[in-house]
C-alpha atoms as a PDB file:
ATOM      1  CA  UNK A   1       0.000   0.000   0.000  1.00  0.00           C
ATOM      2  CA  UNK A   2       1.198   3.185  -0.594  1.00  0.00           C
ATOM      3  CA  UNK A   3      -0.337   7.080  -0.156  1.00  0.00           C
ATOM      4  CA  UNK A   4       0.651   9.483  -2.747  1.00  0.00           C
ATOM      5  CA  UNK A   5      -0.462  12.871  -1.974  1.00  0.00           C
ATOM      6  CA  UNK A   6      -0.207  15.689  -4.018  1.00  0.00           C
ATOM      7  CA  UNK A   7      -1.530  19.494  -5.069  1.00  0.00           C
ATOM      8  CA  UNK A   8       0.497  21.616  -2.704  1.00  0.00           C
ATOM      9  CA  UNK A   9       1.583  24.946  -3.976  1.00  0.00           C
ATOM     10  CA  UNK A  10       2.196  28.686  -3.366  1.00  0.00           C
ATOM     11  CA  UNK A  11      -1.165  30.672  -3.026  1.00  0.00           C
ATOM     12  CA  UNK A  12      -2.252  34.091  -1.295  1.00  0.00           C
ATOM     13  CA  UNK A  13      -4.509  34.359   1.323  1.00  0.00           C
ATOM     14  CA  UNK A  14      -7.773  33.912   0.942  1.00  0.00           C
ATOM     15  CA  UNK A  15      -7.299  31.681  -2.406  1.00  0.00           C
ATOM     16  CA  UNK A  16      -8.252  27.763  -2.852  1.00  0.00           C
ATOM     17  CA  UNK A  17      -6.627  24.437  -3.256  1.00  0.00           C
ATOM     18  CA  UNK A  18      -7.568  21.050  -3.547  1.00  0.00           C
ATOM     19  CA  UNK A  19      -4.895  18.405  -2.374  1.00  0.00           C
ATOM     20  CA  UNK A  20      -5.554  14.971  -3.394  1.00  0.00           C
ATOM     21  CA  UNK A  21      -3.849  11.549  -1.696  1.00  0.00           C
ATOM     22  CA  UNK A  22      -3.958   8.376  -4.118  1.00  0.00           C
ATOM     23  CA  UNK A  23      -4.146   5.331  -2.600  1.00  0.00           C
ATOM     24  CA  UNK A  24      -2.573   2.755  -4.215  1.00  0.00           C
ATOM     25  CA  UNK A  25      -2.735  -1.220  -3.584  1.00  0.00           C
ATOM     26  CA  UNK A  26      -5.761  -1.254  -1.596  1.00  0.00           C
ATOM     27  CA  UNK A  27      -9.086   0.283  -1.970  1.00  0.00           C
ATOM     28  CA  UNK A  28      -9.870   3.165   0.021  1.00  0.00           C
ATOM     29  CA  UNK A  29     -12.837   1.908   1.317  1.00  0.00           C
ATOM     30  CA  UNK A  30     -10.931  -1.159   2.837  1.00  0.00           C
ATOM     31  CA  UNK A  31      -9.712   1.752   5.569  1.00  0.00           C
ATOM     32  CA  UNK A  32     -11.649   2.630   8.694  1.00  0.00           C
ATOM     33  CA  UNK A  33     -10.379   6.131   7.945  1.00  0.00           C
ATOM     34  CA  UNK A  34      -8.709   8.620   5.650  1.00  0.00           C
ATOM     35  CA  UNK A  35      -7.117  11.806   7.268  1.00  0.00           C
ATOM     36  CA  UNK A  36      -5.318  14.811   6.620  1.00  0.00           C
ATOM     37  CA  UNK A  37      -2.914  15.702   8.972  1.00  0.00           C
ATOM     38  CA  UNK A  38      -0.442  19.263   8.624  1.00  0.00           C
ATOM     39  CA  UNK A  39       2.778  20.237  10.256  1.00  0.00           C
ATOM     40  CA  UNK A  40       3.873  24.009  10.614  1.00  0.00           C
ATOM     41  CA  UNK A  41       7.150  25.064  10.769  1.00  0.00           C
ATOM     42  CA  UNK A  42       8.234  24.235  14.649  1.00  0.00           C
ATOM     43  CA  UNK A  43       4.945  22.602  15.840  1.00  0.00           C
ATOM     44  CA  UNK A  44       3.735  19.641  16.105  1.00  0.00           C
ATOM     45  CA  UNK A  45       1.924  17.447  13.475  1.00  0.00           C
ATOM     46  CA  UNK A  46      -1.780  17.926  13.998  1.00  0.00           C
ATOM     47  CA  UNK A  47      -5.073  16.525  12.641  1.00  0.00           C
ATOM     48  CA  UNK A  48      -7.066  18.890  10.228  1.00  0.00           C
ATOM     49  CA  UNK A  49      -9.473  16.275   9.193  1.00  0.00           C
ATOM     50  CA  UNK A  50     -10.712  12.980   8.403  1.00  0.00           C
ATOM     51  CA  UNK A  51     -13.325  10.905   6.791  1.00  0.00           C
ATOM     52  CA  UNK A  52     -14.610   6.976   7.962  1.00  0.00           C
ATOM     53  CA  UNK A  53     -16.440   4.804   6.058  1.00  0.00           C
ATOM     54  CA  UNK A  54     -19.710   5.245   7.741  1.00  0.00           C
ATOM     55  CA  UNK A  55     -19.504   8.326   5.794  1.00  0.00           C
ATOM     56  CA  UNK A  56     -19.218  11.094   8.542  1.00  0.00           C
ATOM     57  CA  UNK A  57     -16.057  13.897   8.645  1.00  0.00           C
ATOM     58  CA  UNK A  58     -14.362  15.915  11.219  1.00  0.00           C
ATOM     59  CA  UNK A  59     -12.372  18.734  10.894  1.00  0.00           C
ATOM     60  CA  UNK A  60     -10.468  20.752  13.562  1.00  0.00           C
ATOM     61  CA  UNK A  61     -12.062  24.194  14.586  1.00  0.00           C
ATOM     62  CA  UNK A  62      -9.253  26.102  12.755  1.00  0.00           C
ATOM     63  CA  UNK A  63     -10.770  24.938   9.529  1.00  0.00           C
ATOM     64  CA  UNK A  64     -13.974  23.880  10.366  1.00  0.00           C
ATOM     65  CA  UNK A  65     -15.846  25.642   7.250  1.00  0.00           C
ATOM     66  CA  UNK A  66     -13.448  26.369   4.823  1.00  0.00           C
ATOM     67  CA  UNK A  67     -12.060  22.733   4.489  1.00  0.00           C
ATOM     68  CA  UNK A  68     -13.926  19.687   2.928  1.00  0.00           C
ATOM     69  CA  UNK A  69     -12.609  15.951   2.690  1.00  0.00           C
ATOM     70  CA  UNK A  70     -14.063  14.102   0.222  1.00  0.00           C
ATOM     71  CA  UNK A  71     -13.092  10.427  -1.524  1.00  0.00           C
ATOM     72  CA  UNK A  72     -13.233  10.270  -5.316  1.00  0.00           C
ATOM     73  CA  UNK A  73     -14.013   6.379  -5.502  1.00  0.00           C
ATOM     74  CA  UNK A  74     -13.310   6.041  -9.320  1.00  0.00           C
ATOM     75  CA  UNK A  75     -10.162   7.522  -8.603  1.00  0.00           C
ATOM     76  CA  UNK A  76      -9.255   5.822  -4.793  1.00  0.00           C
ATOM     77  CA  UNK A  77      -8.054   8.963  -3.524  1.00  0.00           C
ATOM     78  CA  UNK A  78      -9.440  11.288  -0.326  1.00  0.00           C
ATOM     79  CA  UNK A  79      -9.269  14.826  -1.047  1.00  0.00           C
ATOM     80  CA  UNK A  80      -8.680  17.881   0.894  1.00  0.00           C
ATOM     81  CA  UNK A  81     -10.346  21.370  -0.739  1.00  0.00           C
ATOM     82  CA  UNK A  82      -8.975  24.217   0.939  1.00  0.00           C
ATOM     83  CA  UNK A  83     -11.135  27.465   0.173  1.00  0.00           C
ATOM     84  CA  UNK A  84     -10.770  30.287   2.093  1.00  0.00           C
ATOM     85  CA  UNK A  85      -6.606  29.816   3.151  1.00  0.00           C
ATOM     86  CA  UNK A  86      -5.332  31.583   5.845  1.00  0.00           C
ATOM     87  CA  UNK A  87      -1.398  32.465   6.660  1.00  0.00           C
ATOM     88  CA  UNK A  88      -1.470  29.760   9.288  1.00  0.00           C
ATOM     89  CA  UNK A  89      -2.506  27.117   6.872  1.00  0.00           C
ATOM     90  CA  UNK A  90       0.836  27.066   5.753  1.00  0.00           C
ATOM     91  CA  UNK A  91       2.586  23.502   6.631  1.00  0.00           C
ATOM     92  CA  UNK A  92       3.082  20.101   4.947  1.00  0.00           C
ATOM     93  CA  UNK A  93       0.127  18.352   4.706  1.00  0.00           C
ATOM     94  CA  UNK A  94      -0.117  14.644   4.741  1.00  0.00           C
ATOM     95  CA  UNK A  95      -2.138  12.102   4.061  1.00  0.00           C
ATOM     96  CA  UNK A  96      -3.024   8.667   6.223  1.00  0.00           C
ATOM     97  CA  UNK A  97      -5.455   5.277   5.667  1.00  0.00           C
ATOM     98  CA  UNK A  98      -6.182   3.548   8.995  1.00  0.00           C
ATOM     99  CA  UNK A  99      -6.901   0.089   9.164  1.00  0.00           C
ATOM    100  CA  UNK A 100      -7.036  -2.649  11.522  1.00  0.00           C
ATOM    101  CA  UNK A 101      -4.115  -3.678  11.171  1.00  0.00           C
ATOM    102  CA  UNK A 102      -1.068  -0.242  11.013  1.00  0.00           C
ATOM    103  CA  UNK A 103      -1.888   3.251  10.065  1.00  0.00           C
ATOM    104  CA  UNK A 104      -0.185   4.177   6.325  1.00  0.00           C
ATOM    105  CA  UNK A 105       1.510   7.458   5.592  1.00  0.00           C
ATOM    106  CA  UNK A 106       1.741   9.686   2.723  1.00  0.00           C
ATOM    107  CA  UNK A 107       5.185  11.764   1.863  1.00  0.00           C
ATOM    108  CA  UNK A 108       3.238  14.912   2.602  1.00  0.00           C
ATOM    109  CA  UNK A 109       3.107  18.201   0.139  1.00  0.00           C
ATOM    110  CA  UNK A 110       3.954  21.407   1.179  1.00  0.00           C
ATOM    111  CA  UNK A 111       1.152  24.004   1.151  1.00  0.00           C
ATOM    112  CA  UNK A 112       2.614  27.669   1.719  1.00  0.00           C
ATOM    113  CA  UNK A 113       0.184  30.527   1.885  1.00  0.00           C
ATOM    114  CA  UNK A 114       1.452  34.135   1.399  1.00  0.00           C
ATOM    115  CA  UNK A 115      -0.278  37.514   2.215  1.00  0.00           C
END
């Protein structure tokens, strides 16, 4: 199994993007969950959203609003769209597929917003 994730970029506050993390070898649906985590400069990874299978999302108050998981089944990936960016949404944001068994990384993209 591997998680590709990609669609990082330079953008100014208050722009858009859409990240996307392709799961290969295993379908996504075979997970309990698909996250997003991103780590800022000098902090700590943290968790800016997921999806499960029984269908429901959760986001972290920063970006509760302004970010939206979603799984594109034809294409087995879970996607992040970021509307709305902010200066502190700058980071690397990965991507991760729980399942029973281990917890499977992406090699995160780097996301850097400007003013």
């Amino acid at each position: 199994v591997q998680l590709q994730a990609s669609g990082g970029g330079l953008v100014q506050a208050g722009g858009s993007l859409k990240l996307s993390c392709l799961v290969l070898g295993r379908n996504i649906w075979s997970f309990s969950a698909l996250s997003w985590y991103r780590q800022a400069p000098g902090k700590q990874r943290e968790l800016v959203g997921a999806w499960s299978t029984d269908g429901s999302t959760n986001y972290v108050d920063s970006v509760k609003g302004r970010f939206t998981i979603s799984r594109d089944n034809g294409m087995n990936t879970a996607d992040l769209q970021m509307n709305n960016l902010k200066l502190e949404d700058t980071g690397v944001y990965y991507c991760s597929a729980k399942s029973s068994q281990r917890d499977y990384w992406g090699q995160g993209t780097q996301v850097t917003v400007s003013s």
